[in-house]
Protein backbone atom coordinates (compact mmCIF):
# COMPACT_ATOMS: atom_id res chain seq x y z
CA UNK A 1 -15.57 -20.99 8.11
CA UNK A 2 -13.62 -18.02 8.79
CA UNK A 3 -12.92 -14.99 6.63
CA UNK A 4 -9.43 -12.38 6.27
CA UNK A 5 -10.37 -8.88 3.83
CA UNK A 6 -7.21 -7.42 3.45
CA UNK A 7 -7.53 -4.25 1.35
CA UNK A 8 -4.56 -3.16 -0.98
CA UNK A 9 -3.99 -6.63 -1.48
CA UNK A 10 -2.09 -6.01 -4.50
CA UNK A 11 1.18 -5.51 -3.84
CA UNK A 12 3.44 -4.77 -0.81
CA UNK A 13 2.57 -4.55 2.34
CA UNK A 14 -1.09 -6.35 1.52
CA UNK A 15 0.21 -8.74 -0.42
CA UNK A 16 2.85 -10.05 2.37
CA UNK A 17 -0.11 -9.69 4.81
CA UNK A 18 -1.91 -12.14 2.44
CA UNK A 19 0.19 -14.72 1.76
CA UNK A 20 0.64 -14.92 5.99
CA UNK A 21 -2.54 -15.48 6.60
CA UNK A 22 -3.10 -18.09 3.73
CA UNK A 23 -3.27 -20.65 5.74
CA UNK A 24 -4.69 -18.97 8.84
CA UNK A 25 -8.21 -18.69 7.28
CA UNK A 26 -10.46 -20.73 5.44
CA UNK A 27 -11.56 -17.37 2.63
CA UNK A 28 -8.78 -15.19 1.88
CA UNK A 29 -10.59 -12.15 0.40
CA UNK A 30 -7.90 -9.34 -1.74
CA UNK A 31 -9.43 -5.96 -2.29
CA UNK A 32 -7.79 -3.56 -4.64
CA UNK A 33 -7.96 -1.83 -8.25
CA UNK A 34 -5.13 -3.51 -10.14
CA UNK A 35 -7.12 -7.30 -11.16
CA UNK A 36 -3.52 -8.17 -12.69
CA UNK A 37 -1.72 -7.97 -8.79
CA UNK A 38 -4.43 -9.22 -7.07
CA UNK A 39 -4.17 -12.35 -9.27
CA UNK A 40 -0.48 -12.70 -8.63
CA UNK A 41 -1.31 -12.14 -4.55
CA UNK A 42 -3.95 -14.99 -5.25
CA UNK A 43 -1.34 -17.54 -6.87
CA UNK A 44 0.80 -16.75 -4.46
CA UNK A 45 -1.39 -17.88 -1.50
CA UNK A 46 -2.49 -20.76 -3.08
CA UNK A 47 0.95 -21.46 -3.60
CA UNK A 48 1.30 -21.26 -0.05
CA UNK A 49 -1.82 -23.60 0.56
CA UNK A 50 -4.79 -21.13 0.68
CA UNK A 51 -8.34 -23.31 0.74
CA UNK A 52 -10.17 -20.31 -1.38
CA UNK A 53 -9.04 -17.25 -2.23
CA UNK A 54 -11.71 -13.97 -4.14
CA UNK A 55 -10.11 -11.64 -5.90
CA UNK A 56 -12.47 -8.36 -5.80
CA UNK A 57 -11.70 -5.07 -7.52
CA UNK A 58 -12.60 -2.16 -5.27
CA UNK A 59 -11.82 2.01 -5.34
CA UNK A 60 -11.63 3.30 -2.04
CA UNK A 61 -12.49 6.65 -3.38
CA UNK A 62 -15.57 5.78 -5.21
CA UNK A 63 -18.79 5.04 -2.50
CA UNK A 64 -20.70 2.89 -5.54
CA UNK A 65 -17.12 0.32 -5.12
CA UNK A 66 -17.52 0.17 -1.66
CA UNK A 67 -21.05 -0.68 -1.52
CA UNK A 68 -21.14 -3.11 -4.47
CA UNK A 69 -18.10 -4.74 -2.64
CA UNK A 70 -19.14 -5.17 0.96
CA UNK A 71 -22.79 -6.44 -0.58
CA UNK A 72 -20.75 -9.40 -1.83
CA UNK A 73 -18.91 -10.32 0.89
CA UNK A 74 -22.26 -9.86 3.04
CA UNK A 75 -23.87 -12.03 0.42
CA UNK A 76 -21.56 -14.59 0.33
CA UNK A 77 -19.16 -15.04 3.03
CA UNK A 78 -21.72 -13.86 5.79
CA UNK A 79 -18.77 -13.16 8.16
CA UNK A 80 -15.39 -11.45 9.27
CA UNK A 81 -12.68 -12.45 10.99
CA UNK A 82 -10.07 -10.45 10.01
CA UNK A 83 -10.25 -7.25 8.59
CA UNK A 84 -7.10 -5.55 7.39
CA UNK A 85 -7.12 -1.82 6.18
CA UNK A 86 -4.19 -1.68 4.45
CA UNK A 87 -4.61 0.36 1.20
CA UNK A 88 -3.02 3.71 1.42
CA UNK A 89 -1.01 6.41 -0.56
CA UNK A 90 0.31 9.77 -0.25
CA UNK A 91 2.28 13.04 -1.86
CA UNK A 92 5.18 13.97 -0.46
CA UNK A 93 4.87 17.71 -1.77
CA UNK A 94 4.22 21.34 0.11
CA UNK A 95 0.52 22.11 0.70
CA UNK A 96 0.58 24.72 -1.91
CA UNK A 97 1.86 22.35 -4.57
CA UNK A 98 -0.91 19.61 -4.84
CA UNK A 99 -4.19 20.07 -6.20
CA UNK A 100 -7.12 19.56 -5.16
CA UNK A 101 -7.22 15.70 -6.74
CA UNK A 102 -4.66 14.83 -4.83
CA UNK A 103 -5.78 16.11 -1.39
CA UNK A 104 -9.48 14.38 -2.15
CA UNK A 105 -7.44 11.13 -3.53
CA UNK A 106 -5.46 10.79 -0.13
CA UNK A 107 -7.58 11.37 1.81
CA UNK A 108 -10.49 8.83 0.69
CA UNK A 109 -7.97 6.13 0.24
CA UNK A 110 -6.31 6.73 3.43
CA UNK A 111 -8.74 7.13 5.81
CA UNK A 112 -13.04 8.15 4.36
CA UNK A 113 -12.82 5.15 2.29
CA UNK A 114 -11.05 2.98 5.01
CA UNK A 115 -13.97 4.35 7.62
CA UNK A 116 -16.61 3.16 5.37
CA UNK A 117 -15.73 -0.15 3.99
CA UNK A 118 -15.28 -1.01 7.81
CA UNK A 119 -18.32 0.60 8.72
CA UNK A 120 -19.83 -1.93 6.03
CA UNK A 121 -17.75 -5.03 7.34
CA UNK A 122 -18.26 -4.39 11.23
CA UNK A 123 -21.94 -5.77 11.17
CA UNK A 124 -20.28 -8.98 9.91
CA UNK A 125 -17.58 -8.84 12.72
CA UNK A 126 -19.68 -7.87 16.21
CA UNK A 127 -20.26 -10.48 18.91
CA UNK A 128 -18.79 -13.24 17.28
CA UNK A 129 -18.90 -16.39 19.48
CA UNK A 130 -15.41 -17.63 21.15
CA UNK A 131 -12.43 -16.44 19.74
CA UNK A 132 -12.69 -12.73 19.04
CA UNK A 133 -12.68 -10.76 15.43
CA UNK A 134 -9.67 -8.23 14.38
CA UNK A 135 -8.82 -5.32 12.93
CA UNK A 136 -5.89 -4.19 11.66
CA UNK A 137 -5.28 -0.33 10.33
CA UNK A 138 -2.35 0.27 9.25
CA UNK A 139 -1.25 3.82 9.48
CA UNK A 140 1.97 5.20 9.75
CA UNK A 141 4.57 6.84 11.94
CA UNK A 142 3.43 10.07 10.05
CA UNK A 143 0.67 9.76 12.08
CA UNK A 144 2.68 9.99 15.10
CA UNK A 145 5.07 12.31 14.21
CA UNK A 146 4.47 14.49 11.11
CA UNK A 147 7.17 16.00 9.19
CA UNK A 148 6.97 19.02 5.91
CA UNK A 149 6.10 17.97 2.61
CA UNK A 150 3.26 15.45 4.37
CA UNK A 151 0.66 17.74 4.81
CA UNK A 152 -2.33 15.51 3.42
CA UNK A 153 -0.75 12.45 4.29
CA UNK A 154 0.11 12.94 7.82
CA UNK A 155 -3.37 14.27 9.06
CA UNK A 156 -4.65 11.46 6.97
CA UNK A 157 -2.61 8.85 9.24
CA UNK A 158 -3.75 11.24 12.21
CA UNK A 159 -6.91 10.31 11.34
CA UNK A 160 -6.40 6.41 11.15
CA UNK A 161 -4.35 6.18 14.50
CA UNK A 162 -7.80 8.37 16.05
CA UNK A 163 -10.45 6.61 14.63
CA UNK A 164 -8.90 3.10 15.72
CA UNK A 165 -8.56 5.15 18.93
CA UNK A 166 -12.14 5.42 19.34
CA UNK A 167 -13.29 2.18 17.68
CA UNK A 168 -11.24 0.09 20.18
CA UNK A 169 -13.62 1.54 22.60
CA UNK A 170 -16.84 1.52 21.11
CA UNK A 171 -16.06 -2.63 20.55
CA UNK A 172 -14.63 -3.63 23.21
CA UNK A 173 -17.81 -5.56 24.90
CA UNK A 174 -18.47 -6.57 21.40
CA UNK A 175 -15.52 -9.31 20.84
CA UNK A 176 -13.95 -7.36 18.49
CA UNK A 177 -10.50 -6.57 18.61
CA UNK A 178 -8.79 -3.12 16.92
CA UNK A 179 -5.16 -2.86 16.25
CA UNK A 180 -3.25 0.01 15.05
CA UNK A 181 0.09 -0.64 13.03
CA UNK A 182 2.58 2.11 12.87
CA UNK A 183 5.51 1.52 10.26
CA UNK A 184 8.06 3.81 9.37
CA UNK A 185 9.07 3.95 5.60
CA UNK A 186 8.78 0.31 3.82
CA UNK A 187 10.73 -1.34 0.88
CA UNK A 188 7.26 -1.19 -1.41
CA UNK A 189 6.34 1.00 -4.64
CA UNK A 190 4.55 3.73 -2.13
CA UNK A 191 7.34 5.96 -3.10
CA UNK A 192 6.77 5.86 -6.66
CA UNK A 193 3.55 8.34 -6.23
CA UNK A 194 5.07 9.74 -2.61
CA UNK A 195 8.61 10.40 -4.25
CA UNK A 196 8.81 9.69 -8.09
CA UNK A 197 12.59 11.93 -7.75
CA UNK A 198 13.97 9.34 -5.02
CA UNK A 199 15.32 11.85 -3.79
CA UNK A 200 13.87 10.68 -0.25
CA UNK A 201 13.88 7.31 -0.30
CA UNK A 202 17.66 7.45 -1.22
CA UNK A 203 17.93 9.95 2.09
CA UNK A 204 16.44 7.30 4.62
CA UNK A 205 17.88 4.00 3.56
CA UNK A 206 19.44 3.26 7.18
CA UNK A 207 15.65 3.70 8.51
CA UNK A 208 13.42 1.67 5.89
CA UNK A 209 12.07 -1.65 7.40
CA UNK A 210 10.77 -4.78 4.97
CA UNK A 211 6.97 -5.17 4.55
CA UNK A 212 7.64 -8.70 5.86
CA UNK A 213 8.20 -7.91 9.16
CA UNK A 214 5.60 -5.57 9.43
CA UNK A 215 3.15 -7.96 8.14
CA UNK A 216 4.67 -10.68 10.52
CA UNK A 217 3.83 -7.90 12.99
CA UNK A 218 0.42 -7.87 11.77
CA UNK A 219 0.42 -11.56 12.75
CA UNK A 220 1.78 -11.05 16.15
CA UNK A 221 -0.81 -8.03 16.95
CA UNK A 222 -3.92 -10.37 16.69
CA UNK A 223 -2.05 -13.77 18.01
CA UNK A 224 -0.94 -11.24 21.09
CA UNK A 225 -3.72 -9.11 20.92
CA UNK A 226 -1.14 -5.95 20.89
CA UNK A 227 -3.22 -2.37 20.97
CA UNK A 228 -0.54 -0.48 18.58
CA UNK A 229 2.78 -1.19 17.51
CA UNK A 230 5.43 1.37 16.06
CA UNK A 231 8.17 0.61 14.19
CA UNK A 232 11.41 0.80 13.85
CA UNK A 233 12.18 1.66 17.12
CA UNK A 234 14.28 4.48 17.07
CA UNK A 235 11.40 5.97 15.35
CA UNK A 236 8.62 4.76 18.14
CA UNK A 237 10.77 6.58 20.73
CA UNK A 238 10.96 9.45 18.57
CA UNK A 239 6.92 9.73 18.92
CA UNK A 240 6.83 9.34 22.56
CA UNK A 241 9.93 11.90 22.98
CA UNK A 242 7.68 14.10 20.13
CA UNK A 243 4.63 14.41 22.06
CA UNK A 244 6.58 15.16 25.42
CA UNK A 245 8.89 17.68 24.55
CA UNK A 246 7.03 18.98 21.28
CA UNK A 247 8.73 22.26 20.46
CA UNK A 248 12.34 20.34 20.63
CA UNK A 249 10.49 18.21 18.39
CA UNK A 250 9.55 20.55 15.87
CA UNK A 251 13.14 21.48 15.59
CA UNK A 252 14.36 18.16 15.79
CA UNK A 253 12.26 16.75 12.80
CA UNK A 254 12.65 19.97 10.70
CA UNK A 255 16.14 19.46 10.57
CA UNK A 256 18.41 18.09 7.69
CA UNK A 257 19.17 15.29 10.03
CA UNK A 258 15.38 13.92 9.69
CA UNK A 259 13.54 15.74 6.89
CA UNK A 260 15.35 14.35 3.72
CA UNK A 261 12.43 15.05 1.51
């Protein structure tokens, strides 16, 4: 039988991920900390014609969580097919303005937390036989092209796009495939902790892309076997024009034009 994790399965992004993939797997595993949404994710792909679906509630922050929660699915579902790191959140404030909760808070969920519940779910992925395993990270265009007020976040999505960077290598005579998903701002409820003023959000309307086509993205990364994919586009050429002519960049992105925050 195969096996999808999707992590911050609750709502968003995850949760469109999840429903996808209902019928693409026979165990549809939802990690997050909200029971309530990962209940309505679970109705929702059985709605859809899921064969099982587990519900388990998991703090990326918290080490005990993690453990407890890839013991289970080591336990019981033996094996991985598809992981997908999805669970993230950020602060959209100046360096000097967020404490030290915050900073610790971003970057466990982001990326520590991510690094270890894969490190726990890899043994269950390596060498599978025929048709390779996948993993999906989903970082950010942040972490192609940072921008003020994203401090934390940004070198948090840094991290993601590195560390699938160097796990594509380490697995690839293992049958294990690593994808790297780069979206620009989405129409889910990240802003509400990343910009509770909307001041932002209201500032990039013409650039925010739905979380269903990035998680039909998602899709087409492991059906394709696609290494990274940016989007929108405007903002994928931005990174490649970013990291060749970096100090236009700098002035480009620190303009009114682009930082709306």
């Amino acid at each position: 039988m195969t096996t999808a994790v999707i992590t911050g399965a609750g709502s968003g992004l995850g949760r469109k991920v999840a429903i996808l993939n209902s019928t693409r797997y026979d165990n549809i595993v939802l990690i997050g900390r909200n029971s309530k949404r990962l209940n309505q994710t679970a109705r929702e792909c059985f709605s859809k014609g899921a064969k099982r679906v587990y519900c388990l509630m998991c703090d990326l922050t918290q080490d005990e969580e993690i453990y407890e929660t890839g013991a289970w699915i080591t336990s019981h579902l033996k094996s991985v097919d598809l992981l997908v790191n999805n669970a993230g959140l950020g602060y959209f404030e100046e360096l000097l303005n967020q404490s030290f909760e915050q900073i610790n808070r971003t970057f466990a969920t982001d990326l520590t937390g991510m690094i270890k519940f894969t490190r726990l779910m890899l043994p269950l992925m390596l060498d599978h036989v025929g048709q390779a395993a996948d993993i999906i990270n989903i970082a950010s265009i942040a972490g192609k092209i940072a921008t003020s007020k994203t401090t934390t976040y940004a070198g948090a999505k840094f991290g993601v796009v590195g560390f699938s960077n160097a796990l594509r290598l380490e697995l690839k005579d293992r049958n294990v495939n690593v994808h790297t998903i780069n979206p620009g701002p989405m129409d889910t409820n990240f802003f509400n902790i990343a910009d509770p003023s909307g001041k932002y959000l209201k500032g990039i309307q013409q650039f925010i892309i739905s979380s269903e086509k990035v998680a039909a993205l998602s899709v087409k990364a492991v059906d394709q076997n696609i290494r990274e994919i940016n989007v929108p586009k405007i903002m994928a050429i931005g990174s490649i024009l970013y990291t060749l002519f970096p100090k236009l960049g700098d002035q480009i992105v620190n303009s009114p034009l682009i930082n709306r925050k």
